[in-house]
Every structure is written in C-alpha cells, then in structure tokens.
N, C-alpha and C. Protein backbone atom coordinates (compact mmCIF):
# COMPACT_ATOMS: atom_id res chain seq x y z
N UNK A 1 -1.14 -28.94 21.82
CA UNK A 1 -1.85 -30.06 21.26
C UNK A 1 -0.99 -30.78 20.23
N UNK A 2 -0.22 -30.08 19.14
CA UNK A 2 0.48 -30.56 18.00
C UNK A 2 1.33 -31.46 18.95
N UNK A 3 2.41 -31.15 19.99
CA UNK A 3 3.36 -32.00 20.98
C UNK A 3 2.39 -32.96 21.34
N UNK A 4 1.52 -32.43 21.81
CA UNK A 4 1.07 -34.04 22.65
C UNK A 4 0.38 -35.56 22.05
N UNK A 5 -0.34 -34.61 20.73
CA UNK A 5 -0.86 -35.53 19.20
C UNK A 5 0.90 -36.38 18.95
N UNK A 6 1.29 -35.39 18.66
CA UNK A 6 2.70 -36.16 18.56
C UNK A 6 3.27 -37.48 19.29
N UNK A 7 3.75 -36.92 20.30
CA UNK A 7 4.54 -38.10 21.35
C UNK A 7 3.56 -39.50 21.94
N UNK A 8 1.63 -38.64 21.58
CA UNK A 8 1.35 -39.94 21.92
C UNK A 8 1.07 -40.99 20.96
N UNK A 9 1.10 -40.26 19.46
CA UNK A 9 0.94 -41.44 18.39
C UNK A 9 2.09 -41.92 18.47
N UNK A 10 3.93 -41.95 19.02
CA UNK A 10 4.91 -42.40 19.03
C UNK A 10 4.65 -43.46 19.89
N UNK A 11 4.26 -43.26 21.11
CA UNK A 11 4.38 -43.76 22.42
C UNK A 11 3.06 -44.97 22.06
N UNK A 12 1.86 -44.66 21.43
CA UNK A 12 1.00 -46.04 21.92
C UNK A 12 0.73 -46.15 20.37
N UNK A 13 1.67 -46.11 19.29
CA UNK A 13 1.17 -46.89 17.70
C UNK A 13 1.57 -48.36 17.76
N UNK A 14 2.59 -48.91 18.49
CA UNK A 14 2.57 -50.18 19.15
C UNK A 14 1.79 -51.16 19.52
N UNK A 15 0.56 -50.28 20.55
CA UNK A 15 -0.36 -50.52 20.40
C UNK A 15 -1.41 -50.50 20.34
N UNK A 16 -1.48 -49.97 18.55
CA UNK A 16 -2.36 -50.28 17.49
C UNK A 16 -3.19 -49.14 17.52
N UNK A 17 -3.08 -48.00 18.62
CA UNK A 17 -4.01 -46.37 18.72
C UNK A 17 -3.25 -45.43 18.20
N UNK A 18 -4.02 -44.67 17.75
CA UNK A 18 -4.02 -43.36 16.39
C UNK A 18 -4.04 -42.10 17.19
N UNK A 19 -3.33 -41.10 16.90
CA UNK A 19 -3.58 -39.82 17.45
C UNK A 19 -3.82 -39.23 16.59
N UNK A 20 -4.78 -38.67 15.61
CA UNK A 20 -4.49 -37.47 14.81
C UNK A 20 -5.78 -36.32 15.37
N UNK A 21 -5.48 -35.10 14.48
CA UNK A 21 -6.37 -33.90 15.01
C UNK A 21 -7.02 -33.42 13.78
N UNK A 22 -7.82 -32.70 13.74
CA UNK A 22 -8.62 -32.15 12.67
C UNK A 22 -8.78 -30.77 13.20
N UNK A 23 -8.01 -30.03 12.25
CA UNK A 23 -8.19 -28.30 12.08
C UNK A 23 -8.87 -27.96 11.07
N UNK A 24 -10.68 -27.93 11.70
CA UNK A 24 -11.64 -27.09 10.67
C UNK A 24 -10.92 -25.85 10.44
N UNK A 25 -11.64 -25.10 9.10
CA UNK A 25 -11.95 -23.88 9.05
C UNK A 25 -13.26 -23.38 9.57
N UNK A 26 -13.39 -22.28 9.13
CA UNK A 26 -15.32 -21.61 9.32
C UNK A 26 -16.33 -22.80 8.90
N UNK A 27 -17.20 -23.12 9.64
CA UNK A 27 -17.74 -24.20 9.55
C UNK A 27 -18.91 -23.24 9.97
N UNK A 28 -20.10 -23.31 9.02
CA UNK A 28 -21.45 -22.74 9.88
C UNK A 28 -22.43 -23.26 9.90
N UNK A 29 -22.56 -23.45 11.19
CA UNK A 29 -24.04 -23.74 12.73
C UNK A 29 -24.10 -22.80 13.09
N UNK A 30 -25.72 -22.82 13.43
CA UNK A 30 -26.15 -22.12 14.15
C UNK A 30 -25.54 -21.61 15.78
N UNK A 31 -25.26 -22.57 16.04
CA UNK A 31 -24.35 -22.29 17.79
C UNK A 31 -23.10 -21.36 17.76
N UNK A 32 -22.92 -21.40 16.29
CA UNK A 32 -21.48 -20.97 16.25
C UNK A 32 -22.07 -19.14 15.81
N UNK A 33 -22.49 -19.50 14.47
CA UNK A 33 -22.16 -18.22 13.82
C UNK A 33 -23.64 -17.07 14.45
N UNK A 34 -24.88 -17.74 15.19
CA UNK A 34 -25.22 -16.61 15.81
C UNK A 34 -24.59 -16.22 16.62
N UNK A 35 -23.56 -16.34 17.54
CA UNK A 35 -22.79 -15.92 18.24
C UNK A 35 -22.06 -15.14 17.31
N UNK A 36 -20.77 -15.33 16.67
CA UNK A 36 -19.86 -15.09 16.16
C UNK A 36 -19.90 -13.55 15.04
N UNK A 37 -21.37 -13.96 14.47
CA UNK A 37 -21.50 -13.18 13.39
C UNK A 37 -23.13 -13.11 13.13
N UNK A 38 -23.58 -12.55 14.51
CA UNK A 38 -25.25 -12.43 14.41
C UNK A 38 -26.02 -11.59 13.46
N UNK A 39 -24.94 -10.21 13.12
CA UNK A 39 -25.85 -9.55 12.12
C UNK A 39 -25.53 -10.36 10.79
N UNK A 40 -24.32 -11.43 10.16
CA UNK A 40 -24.07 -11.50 9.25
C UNK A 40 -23.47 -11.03 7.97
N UNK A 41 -22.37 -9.78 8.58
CA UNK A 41 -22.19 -8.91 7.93
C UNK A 41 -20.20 -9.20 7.43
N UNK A 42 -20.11 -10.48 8.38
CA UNK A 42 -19.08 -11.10 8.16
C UNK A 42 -18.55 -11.82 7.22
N UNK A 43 -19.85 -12.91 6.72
CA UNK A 43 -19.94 -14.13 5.93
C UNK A 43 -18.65 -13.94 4.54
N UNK A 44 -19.25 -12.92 3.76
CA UNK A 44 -18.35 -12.52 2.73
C UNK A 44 -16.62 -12.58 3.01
N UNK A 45 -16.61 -12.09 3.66
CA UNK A 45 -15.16 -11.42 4.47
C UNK A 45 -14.24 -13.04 4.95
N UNK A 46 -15.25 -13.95 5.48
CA UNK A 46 -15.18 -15.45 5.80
C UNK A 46 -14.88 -16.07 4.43
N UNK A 47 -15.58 -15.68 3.57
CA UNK A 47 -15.88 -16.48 2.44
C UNK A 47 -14.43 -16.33 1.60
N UNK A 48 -14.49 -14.75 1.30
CA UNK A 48 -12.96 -14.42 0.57
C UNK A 48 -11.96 -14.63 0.67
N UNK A 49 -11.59 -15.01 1.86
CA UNK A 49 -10.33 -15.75 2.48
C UNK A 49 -9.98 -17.26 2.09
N UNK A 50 -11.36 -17.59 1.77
CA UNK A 50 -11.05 -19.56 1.20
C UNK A 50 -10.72 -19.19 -0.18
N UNK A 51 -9.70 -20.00 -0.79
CA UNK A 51 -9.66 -20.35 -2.19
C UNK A 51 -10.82 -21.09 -2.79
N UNK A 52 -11.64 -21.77 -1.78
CA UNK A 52 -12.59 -22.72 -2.49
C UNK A 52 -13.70 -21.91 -2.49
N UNK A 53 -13.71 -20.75 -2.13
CA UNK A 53 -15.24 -19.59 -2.71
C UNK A 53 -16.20 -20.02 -1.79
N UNK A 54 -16.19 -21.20 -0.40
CA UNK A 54 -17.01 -21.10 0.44
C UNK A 54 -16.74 -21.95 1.89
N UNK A 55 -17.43 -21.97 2.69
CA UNK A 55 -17.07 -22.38 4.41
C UNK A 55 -17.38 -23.84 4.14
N UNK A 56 -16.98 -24.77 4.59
CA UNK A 56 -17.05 -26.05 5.06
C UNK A 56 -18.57 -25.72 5.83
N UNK A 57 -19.27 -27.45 5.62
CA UNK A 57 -19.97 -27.63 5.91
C UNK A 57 -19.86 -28.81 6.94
N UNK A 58 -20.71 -29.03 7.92
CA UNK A 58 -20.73 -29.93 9.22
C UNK A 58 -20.49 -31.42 8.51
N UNK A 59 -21.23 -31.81 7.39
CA UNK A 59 -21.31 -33.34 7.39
C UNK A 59 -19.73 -33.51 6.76
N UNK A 60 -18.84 -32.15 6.23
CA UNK A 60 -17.86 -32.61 5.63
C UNK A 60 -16.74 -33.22 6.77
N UNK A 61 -17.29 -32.36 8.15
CA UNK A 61 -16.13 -32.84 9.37
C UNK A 61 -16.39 -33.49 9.66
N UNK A 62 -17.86 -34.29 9.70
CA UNK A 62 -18.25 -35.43 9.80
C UNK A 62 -17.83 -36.76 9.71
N UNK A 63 -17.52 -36.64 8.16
CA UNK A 63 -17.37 -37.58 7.28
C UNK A 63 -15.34 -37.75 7.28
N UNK A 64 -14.63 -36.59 7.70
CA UNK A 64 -13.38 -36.81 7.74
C UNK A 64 -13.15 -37.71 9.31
N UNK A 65 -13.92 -37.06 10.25
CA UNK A 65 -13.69 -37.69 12.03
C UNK A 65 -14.10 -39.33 11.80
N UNK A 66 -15.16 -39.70 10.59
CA UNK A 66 -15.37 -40.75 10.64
C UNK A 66 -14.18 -41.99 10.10
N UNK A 67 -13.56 -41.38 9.02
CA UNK A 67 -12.46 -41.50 7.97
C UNK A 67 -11.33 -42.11 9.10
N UNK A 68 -10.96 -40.52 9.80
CA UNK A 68 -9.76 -41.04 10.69
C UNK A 68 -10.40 -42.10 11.95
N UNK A 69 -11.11 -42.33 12.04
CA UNK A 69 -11.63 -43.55 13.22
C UNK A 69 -11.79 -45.05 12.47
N UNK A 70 -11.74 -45.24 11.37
CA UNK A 70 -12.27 -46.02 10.61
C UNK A 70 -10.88 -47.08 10.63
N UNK A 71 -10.92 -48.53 10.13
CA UNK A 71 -9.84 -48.60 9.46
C UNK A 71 -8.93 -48.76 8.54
N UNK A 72 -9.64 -47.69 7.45
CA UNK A 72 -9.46 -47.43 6.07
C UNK A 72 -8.30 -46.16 6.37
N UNK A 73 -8.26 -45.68 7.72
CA UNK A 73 -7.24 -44.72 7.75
C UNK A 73 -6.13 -44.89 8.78
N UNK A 74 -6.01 -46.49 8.83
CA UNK A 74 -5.06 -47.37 10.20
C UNK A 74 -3.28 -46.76 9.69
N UNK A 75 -3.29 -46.30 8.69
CA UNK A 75 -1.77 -45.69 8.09
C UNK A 75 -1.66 -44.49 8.69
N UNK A 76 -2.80 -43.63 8.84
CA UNK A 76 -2.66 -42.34 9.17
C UNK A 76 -2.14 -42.01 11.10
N UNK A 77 -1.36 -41.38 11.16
CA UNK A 77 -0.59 -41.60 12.29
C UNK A 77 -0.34 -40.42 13.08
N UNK A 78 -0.40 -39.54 14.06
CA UNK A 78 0.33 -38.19 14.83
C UNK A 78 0.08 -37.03 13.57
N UNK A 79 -1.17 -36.81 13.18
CA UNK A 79 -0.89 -35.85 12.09
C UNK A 79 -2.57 -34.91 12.08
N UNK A 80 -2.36 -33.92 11.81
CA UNK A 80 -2.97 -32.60 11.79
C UNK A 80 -3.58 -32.41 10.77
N UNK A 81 -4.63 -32.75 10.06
CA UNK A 81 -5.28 -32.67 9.18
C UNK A 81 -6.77 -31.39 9.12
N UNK A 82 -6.04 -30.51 7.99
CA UNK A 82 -6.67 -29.26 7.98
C UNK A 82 -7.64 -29.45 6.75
N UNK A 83 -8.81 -28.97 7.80
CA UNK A 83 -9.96 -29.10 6.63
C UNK A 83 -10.56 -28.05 6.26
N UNK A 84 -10.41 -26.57 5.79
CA UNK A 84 -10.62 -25.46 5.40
C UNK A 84 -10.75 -24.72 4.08
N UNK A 85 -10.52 -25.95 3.10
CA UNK A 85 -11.06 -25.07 1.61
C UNK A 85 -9.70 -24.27 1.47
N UNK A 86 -8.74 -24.86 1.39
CA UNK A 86 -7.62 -24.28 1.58
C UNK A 86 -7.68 -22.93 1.90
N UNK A 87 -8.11 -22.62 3.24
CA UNK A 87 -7.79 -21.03 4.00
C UNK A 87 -6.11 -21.14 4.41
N UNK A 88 -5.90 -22.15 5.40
CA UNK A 88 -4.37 -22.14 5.98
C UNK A 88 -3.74 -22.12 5.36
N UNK A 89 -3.17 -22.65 4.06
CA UNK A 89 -2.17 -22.33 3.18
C UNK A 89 -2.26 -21.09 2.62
N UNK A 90 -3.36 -20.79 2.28
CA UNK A 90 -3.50 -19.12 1.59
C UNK A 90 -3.08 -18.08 1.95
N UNK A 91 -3.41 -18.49 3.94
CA UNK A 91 -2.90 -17.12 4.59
C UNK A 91 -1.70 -16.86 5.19
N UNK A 92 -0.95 -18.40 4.50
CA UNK A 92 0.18 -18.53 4.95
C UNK A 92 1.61 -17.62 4.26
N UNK A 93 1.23 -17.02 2.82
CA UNK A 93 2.01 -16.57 2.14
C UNK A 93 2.28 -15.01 1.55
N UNK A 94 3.08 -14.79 1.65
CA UNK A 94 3.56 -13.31 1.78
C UNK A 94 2.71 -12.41 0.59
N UNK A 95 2.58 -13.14 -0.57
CA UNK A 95 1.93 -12.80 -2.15
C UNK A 95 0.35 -13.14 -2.46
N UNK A 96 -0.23 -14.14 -1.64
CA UNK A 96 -0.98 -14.68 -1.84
C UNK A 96 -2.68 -13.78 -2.01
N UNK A 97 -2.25 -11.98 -1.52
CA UNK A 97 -3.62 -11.73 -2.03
C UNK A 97 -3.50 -11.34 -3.26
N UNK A 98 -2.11 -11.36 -4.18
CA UNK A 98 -1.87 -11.43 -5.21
C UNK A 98 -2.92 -11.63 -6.61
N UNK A 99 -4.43 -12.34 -5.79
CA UNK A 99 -5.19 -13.27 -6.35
C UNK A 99 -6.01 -12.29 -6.87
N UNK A 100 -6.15 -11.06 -6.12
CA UNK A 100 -7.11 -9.85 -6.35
C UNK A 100 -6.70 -8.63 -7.26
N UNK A 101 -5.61 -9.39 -7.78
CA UNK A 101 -5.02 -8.19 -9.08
C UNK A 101 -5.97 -8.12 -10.56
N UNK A 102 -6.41 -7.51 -11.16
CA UNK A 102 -7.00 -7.47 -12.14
C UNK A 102 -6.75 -8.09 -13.38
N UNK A 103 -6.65 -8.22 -14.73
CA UNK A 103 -6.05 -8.69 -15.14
C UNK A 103 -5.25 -7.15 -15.81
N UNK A 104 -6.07 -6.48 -16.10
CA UNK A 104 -5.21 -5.12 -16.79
C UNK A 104 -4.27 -4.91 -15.49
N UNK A 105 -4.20 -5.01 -14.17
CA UNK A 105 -3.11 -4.93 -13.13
C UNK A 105 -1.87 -5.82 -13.85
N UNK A 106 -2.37 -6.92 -14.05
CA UNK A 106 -1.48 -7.96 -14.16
C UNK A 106 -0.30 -7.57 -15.73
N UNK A 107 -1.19 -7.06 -16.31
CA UNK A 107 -0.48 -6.56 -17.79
C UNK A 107 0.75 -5.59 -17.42
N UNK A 108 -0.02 -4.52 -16.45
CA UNK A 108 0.99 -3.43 -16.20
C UNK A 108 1.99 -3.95 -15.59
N UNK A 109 1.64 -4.50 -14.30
CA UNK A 109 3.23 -5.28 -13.44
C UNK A 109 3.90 -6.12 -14.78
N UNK A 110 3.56 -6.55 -15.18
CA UNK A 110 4.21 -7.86 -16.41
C UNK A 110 5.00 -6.52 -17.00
N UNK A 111 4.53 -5.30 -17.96
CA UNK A 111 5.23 -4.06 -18.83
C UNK A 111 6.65 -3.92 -17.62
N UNK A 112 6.29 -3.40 -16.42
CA UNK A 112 7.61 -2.78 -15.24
C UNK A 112 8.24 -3.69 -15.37
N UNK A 113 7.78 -5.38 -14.89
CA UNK A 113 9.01 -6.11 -14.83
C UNK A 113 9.82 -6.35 -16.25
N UNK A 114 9.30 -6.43 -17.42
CA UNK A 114 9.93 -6.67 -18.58
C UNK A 114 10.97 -5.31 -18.88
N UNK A 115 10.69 -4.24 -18.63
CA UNK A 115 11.43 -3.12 -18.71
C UNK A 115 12.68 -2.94 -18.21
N UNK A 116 12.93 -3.69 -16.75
CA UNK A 116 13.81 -3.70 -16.13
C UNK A 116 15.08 -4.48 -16.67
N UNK A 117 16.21 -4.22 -16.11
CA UNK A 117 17.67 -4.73 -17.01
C UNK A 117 17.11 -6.07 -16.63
N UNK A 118 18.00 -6.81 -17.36
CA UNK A 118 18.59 -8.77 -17.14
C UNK A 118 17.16 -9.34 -17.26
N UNK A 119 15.85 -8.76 -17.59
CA UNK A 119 14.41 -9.17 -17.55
C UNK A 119 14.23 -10.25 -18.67
C-alpha cells in the first residue's frame, strides 16, 4: 500500500488527485472489539501501550478522512498519516518502556550511572 499511495500521488498530482492513507490505532466499535476482545480483558493492555492513556475514538477518524478530502488539505500529498495517540512511535523504540520505571528506580539507575568513571 505505502508503494502504491506513493507512485500514485507522483503519477496523478498533475492532475490535481491526492493519495494519502490513514493508519488508525485501536479504535473501539462494537463490530470490532466484540470480536476482538469479547470478554474485555484486553482494554487495559490496549490502553497502556498509547502514550495518550486512551484508544481513539470513531468521530476522531472521521473528522481526519474528512480533513484529507477537503481542500484545506490540497498540500497534503502520498503520505501516511498515523492516528493512534502516539502508539507507533512508542513501540518503535528500543527504551521506550523506560516510562514504567518508578521514580525511586530512576534515583538508583541515576546513583550506578554517576558512579561509573568519565560520568
């Protein structure tokens, strides 16, 4: 999809058509999450993973699909726009559950690293 979003916003921005894509995160409906997560024992586990402390809601993809169709967004061009409460960047990084250290954790790592030579 990313290739083909691509080559065709190259190929027809000429003339004057937009390719872009929208990568929700956890978004919950009913269609989705009784399937997905019927007892509900997931939600949390969904939840902890966003930096923003909760799932996207429907009118927010709404309101972005409307954005990129509009032509208040005629600049926007071949591009992938992730709408997830920043999940994708979060889980993108080697440190990032880093977030779940305590703060007395945080004191002790801070004591080891200061201890060490050239610190």
């Amino acid at each position: 999809m990313h290739i083909n979003k691509g080559s065709l916003a190259f190929e027809w921005a000429q003339y004057g058509m937009r390719f872009n894509c929208i990568s929700p995160g956890p978004i919950e409906t009913k269609g989705a999450f009784s399937r997905l997560d019927p007892t509900g024992q997931f939600m949390d586990k969904f939840i902890k993973r966003i930096p923003a402390g909760r799932i996207g809601e429907v009118n927010e993809l709404v309101n972005l699909a409307i954005y990129l169709m509009s032509d208040y967004s005629n600049w926007i061009n071949g591009q992938v726009i992730r709408l997830n409460g920043g999940e994708y960047p979060s889980g993108a990084g080697m440190f990032n559950q880093l977030v779940q250290v305590t703060n007395e954790q945080w004191d002790a790592l801070e004591s080891m690293i200061r201890s060490t030579k050239g610190s």
